[in-house]
PDB file of N, CA and C in Angstrom:
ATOM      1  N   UNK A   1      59.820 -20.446  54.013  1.00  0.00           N
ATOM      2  CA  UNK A   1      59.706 -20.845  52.617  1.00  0.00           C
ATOM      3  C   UNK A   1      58.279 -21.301  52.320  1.00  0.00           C
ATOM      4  N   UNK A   2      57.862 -22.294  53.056  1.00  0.00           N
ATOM      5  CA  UNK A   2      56.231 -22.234  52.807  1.00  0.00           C
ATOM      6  C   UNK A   2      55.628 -21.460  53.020  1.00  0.00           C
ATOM      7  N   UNK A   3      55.736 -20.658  53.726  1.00  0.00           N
ATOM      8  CA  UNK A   3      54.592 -19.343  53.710  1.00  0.00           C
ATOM      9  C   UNK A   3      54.596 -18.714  52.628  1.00  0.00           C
ATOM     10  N   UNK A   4      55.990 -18.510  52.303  1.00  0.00           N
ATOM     11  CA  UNK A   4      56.059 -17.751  50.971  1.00  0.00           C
ATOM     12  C   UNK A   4      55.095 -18.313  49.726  1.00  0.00           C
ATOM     13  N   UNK A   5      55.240 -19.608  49.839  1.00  0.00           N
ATOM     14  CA  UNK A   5      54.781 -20.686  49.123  1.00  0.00           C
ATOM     15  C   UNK A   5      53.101 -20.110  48.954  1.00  0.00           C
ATOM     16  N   UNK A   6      52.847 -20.762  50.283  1.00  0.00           N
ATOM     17  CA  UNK A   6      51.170 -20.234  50.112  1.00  0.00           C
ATOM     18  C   UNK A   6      50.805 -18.857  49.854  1.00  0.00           C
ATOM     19  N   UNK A   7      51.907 -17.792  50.365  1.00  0.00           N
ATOM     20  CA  UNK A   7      50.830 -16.389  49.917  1.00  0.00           C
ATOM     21  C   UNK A   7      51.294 -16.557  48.395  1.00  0.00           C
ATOM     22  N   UNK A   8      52.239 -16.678  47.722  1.00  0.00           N
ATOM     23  CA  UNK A   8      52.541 -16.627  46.180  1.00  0.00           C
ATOM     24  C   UNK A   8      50.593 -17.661  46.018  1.00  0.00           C
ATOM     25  N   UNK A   9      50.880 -18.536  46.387  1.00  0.00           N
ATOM     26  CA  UNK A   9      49.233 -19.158  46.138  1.00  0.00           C
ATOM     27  C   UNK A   9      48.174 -18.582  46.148  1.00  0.00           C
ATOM     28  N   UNK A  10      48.195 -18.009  47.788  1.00  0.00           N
ATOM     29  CA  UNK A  10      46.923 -17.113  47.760  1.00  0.00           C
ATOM     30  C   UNK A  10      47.083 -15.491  46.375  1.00  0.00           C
ATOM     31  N   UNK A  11      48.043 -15.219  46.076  1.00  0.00           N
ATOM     32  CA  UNK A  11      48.088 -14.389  45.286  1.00  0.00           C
ATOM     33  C   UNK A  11      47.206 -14.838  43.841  1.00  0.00           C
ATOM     34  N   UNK A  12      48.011 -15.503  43.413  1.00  0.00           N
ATOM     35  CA  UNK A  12      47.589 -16.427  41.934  1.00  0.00           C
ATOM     36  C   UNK A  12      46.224 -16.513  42.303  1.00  0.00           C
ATOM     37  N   UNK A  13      45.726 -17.636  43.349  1.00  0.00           N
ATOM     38  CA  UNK A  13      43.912 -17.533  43.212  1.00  0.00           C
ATOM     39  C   UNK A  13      43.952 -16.041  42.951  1.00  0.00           C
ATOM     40  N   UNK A  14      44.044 -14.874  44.107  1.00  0.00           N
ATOM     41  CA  UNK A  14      43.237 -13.820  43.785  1.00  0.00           C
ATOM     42  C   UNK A  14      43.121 -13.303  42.629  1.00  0.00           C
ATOM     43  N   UNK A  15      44.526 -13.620  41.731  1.00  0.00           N
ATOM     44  CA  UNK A  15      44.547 -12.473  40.732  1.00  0.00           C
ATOM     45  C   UNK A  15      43.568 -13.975  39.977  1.00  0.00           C
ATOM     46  N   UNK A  16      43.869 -15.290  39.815  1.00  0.00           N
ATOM     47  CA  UNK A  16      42.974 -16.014  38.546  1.00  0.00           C
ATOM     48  C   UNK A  16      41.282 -15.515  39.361  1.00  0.00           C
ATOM     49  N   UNK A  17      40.853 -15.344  40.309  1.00  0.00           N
ATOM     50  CA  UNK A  17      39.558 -15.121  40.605  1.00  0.00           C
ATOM     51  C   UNK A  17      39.155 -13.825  40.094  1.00  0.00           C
ATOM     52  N   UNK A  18      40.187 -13.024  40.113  1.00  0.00           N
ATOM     53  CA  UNK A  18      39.688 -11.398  39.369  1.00  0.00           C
ATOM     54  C   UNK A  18      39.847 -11.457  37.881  1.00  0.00           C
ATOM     55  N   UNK A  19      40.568 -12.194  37.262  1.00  0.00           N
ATOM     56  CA  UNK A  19      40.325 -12.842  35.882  1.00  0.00           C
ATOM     57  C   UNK A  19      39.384 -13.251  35.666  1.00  0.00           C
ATOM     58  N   UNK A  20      38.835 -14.200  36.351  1.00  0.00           N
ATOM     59  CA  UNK A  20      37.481 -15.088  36.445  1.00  0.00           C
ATOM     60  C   UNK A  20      36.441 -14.012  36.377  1.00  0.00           C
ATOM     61  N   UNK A  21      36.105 -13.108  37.332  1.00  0.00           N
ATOM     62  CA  UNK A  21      35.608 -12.252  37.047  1.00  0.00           C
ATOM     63  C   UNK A  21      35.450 -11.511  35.736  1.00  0.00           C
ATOM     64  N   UNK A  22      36.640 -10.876  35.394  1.00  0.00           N
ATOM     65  CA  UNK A  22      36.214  -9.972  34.370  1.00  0.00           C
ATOM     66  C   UNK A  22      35.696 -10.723  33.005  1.00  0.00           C
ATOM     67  N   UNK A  23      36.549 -12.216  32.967  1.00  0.00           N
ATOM     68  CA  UNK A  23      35.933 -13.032  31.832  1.00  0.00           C
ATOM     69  C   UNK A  23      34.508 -12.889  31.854  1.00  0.00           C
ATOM     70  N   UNK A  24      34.014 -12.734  33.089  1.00  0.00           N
ATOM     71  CA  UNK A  24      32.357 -13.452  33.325  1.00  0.00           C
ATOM     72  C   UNK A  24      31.972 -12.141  32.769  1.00  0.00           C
ATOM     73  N   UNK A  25      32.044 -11.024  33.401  1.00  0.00           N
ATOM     74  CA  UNK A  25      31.651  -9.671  33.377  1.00  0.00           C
ATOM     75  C   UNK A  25      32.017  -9.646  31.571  1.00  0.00           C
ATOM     76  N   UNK A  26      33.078  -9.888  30.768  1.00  0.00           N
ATOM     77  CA  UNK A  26      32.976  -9.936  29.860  1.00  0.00           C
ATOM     78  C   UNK A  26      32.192 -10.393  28.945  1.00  0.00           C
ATOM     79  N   UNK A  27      31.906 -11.903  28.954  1.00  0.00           N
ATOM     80  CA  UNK A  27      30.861 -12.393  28.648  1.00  0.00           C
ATOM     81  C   UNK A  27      29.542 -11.839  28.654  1.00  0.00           C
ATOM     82  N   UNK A  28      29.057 -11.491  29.765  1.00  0.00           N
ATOM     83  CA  UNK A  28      27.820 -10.907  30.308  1.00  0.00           C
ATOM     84  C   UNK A  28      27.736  -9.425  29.173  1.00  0.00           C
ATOM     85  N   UNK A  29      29.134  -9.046  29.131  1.00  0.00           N
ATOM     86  CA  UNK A  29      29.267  -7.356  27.911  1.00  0.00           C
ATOM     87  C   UNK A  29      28.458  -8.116  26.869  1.00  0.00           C
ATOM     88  N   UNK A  30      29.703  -8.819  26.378  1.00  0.00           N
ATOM     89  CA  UNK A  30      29.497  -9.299  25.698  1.00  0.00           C
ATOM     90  C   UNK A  30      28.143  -9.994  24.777  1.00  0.00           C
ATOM     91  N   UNK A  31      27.533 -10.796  25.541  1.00  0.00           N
ATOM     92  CA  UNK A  31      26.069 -11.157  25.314  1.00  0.00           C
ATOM     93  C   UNK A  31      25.035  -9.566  25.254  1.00  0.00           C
ATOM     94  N   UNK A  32      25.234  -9.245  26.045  1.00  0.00           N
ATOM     95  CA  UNK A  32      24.265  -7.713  26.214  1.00  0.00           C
ATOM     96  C   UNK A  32      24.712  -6.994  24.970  1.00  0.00           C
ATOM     97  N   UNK A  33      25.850  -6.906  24.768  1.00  0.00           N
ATOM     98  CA  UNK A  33      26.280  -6.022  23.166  1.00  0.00           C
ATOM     99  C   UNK A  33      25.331  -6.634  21.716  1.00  0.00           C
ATOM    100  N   UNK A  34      25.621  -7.836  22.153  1.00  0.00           N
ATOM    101  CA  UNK A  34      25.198  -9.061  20.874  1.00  0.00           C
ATOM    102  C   UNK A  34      23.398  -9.049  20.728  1.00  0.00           C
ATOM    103  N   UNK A  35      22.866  -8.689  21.844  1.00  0.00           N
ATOM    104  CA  UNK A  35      21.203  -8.986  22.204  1.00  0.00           C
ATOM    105  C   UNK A  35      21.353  -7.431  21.022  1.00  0.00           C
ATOM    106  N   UNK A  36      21.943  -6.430  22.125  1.00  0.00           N
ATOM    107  CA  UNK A  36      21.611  -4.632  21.682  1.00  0.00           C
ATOM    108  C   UNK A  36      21.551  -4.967  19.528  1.00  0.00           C
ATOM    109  N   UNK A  37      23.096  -5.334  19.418  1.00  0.00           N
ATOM    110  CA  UNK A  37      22.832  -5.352  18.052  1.00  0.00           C
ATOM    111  C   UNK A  37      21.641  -6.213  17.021  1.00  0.00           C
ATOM    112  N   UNK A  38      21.352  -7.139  17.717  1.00  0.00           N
ATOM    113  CA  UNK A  38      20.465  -7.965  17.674  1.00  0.00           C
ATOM    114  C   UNK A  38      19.041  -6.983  17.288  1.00  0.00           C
ATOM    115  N   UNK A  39      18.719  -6.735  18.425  1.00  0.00           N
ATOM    116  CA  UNK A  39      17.482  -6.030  18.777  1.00  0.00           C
ATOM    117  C   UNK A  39      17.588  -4.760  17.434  1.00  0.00           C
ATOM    118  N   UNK A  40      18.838  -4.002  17.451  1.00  0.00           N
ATOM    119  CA  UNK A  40      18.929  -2.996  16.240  1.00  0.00           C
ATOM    120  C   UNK A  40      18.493  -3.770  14.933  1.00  0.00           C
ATOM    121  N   UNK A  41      18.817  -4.442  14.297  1.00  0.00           N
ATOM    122  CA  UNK A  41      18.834  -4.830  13.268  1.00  0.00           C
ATOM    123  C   UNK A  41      18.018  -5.508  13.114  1.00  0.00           C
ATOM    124  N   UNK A  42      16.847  -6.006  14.275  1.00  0.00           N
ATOM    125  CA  UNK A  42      15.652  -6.526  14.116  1.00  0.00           C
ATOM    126  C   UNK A  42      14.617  -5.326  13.741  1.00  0.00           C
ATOM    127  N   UNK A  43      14.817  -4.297  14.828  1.00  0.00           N
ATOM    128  CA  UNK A  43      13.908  -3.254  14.556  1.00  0.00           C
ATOM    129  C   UNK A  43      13.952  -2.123  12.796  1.00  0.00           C
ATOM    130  N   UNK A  44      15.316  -2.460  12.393  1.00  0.00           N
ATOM    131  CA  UNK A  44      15.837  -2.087  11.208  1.00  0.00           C
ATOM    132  C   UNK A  44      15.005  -3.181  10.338  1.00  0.00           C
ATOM    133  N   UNK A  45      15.002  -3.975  10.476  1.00  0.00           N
ATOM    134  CA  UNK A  45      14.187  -4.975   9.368  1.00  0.00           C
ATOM    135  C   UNK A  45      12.979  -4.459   9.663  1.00  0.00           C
ATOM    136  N   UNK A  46      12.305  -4.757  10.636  1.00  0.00           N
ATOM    137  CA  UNK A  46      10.779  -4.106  10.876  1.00  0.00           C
ATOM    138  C   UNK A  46      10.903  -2.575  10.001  1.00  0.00           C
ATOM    139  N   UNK A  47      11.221  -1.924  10.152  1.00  0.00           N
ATOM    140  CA  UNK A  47      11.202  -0.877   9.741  1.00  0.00           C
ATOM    141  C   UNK A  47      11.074  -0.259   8.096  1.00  0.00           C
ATOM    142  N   UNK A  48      12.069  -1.399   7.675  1.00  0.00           N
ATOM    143  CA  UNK A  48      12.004  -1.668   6.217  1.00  0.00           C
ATOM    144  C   UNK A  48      10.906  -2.414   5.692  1.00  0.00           C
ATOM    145  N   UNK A  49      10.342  -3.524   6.329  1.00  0.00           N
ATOM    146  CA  UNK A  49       9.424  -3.839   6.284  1.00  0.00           C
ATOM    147  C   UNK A  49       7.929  -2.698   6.161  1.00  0.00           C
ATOM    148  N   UNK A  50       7.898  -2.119   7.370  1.00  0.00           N
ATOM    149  CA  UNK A  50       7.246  -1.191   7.262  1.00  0.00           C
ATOM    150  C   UNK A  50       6.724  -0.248   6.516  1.00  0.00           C
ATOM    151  N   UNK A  51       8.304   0.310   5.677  1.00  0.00           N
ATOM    152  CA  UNK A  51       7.887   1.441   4.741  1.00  0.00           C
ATOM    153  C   UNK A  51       7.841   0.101   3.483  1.00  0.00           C
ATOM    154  N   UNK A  52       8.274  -1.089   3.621  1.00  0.00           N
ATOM    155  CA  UNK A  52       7.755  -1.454   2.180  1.00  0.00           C
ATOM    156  C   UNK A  52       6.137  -1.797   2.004  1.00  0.00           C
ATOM    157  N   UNK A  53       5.752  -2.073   3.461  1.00  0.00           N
ATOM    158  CA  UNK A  53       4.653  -2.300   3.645  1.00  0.00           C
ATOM    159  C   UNK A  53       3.773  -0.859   2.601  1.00  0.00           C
ATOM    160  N   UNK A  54       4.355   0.174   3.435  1.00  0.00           N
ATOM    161  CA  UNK A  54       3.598   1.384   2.780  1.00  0.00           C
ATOM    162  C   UNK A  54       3.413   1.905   1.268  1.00  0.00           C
ATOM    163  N   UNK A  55       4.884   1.296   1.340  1.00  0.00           N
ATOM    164  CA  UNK A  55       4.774   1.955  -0.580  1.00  0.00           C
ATOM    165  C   UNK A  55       4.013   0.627  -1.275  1.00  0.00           C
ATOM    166  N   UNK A  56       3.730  -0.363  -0.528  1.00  0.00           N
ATOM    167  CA  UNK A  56       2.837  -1.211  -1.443  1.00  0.00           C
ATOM    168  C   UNK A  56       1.408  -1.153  -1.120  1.00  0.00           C
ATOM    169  N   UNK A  57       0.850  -0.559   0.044  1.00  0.00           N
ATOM    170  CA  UNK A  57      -0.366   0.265   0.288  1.00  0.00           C
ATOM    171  C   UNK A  57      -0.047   1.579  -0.653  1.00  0.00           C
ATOM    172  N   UNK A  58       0.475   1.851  -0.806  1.00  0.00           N
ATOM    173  CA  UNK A  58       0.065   3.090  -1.787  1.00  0.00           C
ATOM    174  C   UNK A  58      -0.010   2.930  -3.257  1.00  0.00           C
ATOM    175  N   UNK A  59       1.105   2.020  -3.972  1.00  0.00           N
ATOM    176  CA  UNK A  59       0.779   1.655  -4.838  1.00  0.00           C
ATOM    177  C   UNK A  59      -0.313   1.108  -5.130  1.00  0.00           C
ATOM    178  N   UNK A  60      -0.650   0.263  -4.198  1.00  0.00           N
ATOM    179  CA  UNK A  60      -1.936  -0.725  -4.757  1.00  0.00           C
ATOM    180  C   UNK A  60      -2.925   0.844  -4.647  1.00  0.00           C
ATOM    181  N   UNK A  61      -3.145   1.895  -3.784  1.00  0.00           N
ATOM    182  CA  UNK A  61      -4.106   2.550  -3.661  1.00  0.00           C
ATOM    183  C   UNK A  61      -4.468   3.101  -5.046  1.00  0.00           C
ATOM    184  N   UNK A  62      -3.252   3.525  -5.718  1.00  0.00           N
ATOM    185  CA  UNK A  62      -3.034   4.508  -6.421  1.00  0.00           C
ATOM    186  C   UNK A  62      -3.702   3.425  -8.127  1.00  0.00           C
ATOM    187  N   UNK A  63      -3.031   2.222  -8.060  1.00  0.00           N
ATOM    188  CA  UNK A  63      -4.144   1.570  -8.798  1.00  0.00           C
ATOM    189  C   UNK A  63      -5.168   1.546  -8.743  1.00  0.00           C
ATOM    190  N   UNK A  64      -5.686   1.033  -7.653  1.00  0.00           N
ATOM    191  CA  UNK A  64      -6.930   0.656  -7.381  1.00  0.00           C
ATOM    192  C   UNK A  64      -7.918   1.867  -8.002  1.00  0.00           C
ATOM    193  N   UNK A  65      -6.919   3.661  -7.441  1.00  0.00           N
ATOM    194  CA  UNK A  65      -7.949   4.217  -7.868  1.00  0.00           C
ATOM    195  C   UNK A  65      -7.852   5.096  -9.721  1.00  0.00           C
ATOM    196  N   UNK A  66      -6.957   4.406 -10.159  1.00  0.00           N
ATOM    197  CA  UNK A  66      -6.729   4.359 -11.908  1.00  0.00           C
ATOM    198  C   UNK A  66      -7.591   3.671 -12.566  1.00  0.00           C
ATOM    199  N   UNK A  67      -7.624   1.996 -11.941  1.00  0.00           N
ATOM    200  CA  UNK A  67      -8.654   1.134 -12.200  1.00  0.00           C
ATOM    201  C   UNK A  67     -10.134   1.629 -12.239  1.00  0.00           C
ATOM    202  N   UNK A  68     -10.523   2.601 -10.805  1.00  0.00           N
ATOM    203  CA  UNK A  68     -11.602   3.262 -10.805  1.00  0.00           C
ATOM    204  C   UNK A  68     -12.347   4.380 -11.951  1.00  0.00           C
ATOM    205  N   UNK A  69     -10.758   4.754 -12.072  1.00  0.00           N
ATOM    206  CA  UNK A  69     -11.005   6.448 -12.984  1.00  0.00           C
ATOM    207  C   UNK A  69     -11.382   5.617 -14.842  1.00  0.00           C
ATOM    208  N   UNK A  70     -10.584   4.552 -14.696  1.00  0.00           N
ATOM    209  CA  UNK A  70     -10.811   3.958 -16.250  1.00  0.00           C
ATOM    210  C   UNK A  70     -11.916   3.140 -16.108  1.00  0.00           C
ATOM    211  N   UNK A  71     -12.584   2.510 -14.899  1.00  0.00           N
ATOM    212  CA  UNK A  71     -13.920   2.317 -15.099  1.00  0.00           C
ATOM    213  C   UNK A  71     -14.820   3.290 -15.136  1.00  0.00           C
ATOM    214  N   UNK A  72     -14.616   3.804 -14.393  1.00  0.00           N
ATOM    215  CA  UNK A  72     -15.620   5.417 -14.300  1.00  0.00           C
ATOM    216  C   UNK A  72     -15.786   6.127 -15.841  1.00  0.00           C
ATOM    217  N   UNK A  73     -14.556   6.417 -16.187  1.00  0.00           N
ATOM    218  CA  UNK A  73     -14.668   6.946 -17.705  1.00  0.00           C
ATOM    219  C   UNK A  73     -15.172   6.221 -19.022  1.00  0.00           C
ATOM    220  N   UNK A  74     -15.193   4.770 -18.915  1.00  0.00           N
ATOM    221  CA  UNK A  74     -15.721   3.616 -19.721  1.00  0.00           C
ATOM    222  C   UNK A  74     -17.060   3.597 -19.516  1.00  0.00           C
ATOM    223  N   UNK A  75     -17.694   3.869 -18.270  1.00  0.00           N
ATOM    224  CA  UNK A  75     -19.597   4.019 -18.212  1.00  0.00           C
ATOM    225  C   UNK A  75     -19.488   5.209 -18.362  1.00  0.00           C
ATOM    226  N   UNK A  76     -19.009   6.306 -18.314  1.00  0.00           N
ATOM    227  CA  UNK A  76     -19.383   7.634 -18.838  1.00  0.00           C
ATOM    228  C   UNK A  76     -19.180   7.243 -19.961  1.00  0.00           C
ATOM    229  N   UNK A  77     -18.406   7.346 -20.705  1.00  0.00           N
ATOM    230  CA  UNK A  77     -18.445   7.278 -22.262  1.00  0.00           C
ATOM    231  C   UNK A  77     -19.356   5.901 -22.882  1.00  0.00           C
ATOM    232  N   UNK A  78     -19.962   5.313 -22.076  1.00  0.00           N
ATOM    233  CA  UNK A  78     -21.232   4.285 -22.298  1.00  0.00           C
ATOM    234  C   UNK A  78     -22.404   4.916 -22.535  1.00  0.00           C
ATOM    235  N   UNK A  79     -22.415   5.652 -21.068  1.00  0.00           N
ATOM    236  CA  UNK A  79     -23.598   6.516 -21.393  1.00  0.00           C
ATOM    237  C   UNK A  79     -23.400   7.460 -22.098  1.00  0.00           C
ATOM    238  N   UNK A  80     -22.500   8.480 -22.066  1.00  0.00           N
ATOM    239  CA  UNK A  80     -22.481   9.064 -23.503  1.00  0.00           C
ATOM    240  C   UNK A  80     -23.569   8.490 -24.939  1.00  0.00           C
ATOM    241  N   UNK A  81     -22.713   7.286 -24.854  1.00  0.00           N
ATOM    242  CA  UNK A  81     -22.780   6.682 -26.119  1.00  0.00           C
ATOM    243  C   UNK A  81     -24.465   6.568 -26.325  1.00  0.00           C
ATOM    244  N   UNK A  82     -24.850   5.914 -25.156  1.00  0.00           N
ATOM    245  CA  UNK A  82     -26.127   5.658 -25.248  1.00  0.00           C
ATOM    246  C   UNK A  82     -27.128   6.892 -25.244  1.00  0.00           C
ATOM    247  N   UNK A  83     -26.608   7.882 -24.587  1.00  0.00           N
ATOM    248  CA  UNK A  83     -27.434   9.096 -24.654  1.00  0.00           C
ATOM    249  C   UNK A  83     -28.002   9.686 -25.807  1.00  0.00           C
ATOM    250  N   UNK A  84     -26.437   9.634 -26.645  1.00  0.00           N
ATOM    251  CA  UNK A  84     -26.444  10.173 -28.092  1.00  0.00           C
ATOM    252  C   UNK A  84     -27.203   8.738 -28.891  1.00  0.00           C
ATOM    253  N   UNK A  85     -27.338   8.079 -28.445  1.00  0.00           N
ATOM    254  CA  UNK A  85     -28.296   6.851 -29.653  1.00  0.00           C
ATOM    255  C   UNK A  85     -29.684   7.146 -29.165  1.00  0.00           C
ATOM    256  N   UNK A  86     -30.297   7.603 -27.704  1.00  0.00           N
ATOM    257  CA  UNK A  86     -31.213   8.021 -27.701  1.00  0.00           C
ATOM    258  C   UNK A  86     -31.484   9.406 -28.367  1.00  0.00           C
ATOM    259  N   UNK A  87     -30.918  10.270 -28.248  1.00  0.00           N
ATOM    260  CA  UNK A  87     -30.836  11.936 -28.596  1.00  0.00           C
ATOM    261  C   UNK A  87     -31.252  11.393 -30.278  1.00  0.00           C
ATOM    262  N   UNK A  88     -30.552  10.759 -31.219  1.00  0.00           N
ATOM    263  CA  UNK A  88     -30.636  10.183 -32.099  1.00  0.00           C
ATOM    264  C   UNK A  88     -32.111   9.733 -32.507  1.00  0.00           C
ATOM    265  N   UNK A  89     -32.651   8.904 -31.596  1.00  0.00           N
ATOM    266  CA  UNK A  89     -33.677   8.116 -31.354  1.00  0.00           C
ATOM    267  C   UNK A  89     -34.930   9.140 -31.673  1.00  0.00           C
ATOM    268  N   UNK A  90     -34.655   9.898 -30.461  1.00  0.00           N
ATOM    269  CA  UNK A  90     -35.553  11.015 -30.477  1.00  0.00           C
ATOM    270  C   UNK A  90     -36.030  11.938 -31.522  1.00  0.00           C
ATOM    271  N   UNK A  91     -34.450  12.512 -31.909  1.00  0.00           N
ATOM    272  CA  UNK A  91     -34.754  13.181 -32.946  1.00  0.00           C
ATOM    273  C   UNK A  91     -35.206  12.563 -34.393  1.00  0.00           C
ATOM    274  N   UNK A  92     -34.909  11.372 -34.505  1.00  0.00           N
ATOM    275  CA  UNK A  92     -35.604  10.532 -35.665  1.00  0.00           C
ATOM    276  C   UNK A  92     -37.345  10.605 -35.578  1.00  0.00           C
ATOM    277  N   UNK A  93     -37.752  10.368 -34.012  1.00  0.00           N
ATOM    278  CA  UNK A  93     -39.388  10.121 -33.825  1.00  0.00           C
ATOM    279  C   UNK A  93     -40.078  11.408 -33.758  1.00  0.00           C
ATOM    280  N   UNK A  94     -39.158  12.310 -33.886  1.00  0.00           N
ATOM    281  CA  UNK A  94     -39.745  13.982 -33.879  1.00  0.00           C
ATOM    282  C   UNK A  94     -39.688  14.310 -35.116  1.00  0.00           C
ATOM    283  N   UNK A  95     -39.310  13.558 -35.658  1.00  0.00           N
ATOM    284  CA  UNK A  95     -38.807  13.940 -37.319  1.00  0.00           C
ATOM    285  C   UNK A  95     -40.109  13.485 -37.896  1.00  0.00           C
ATOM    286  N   UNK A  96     -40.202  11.546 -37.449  1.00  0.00           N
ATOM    287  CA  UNK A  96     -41.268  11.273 -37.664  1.00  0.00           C
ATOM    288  C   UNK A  96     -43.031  11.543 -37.635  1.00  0.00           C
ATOM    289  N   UNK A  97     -43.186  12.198 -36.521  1.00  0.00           N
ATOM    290  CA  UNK A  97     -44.131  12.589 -36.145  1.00  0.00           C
ATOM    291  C   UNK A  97     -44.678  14.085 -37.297  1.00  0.00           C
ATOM    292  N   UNK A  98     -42.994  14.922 -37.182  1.00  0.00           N
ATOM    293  CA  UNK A  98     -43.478  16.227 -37.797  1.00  0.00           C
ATOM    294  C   UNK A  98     -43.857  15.854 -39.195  1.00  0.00           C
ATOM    295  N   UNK A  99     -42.875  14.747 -39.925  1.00  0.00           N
ATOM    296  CA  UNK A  99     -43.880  14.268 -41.508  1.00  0.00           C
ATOM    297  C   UNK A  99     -44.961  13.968 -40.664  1.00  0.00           C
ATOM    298  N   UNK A 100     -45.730  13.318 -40.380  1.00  0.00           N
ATOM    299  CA  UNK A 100     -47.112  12.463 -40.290  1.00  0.00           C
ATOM    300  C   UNK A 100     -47.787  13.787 -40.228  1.00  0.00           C
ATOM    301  N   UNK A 101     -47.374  14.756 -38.986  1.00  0.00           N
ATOM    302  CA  UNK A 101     -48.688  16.207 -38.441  1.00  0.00           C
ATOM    303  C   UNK A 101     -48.229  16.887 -40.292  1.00  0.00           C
ATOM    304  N   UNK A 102     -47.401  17.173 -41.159  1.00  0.00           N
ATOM    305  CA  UNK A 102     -46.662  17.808 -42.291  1.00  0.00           C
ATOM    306  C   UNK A 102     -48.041  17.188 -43.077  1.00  0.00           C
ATOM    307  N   UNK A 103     -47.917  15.712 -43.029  1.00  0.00           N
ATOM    308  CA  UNK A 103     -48.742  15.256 -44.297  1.00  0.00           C
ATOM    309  C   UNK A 103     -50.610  15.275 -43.782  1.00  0.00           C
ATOM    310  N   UNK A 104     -50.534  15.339 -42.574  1.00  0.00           N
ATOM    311  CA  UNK A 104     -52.005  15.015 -41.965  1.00  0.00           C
ATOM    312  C   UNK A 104     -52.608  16.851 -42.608  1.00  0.00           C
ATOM    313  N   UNK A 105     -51.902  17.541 -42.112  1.00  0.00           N
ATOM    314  CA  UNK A 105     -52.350  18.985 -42.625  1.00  0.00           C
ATOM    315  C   UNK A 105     -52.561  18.929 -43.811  1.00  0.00           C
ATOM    316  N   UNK A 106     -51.614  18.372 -44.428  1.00  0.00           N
ATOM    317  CA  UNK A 106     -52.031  18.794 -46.196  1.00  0.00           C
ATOM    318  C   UNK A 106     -52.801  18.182 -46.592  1.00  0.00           C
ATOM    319  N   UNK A 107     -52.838  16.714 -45.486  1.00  0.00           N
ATOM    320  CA  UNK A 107     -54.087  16.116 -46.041  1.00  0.00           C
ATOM    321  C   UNK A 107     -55.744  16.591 -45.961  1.00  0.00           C
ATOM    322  N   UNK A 108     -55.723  17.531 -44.619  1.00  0.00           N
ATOM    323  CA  UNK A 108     -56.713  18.157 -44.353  1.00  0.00           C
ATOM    324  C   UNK A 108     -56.615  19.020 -45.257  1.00  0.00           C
ATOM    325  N   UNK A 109     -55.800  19.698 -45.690  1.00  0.00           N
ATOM    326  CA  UNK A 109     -56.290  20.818 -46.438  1.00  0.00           C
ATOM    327  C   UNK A 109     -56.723  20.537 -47.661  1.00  0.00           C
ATOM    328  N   UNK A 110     -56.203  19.692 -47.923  1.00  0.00           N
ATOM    329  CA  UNK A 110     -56.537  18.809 -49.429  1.00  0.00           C
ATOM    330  C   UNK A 110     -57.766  18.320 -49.391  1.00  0.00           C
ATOM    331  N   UNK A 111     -58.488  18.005 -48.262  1.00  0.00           N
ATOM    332  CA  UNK A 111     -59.817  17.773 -48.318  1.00  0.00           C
ATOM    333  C   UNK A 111     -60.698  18.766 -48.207  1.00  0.00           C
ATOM    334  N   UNK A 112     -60.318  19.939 -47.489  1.00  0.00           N
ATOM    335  CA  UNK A 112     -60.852  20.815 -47.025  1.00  0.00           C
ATOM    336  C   UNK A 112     -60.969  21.875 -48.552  1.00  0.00           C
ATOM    337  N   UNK A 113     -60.108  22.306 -49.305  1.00  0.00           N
ATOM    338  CA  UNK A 113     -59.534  22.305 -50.774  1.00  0.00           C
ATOM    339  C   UNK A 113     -60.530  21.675 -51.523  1.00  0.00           C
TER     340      UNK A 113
END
């Protein structure tokens, strides 16, 4: 009867020690599953991060170079502007000049006359 006693004992340890086990081994899944998803959904944020990173490098690029094109076109059409007030300029002092040589001739001839 005691023998029986103790192997029914030694049984129970073995089987609670192979329990013990797989709990542990479970755990151990367990944690390693939890890191894996972990690690996914970290690299998933990075990632999103990433492309938001990009579309806000591109946006800003894509301003930056609108900003450029509407400065660029604001001193062109400056100088424009100014070109044509010289062109203006010019043609006023060519205007001027041709009365003065217009009247200097007639004035010569009028003396010369």
């Amino acid at each position: 009867m005691v023998m029986v006693v103790v192997k029914v004992m030694e049984v129970v340890e073995v089987v609670m020690m192979v329990l013990w086990e797989m709990v542990v081994v479970g755990m151990v899944v367990l944690i390693v599953v939890v890191m894996m998803m972990v690690i996914v959904v970290v690299v998933m944020v990075l990632e999103m991060m990433v492309v938001v990173m990009v579309v806000v490098m591109v946006i800003v690029v894509v301003l930056v170079m609108l900003v450029m094109l509407f400065v660029v076109l604001v001193v062109m059409g400056l100088v424009m502007v100014v070109v044509m007030m010289m062109m203006v300029v010019v043609v006023m002092v060519v205007r001027m000049v041709m009365m003065m040589m217009a009247v200097m001739v007639v004035v010569v001839v009028m003396e010369v006359v």
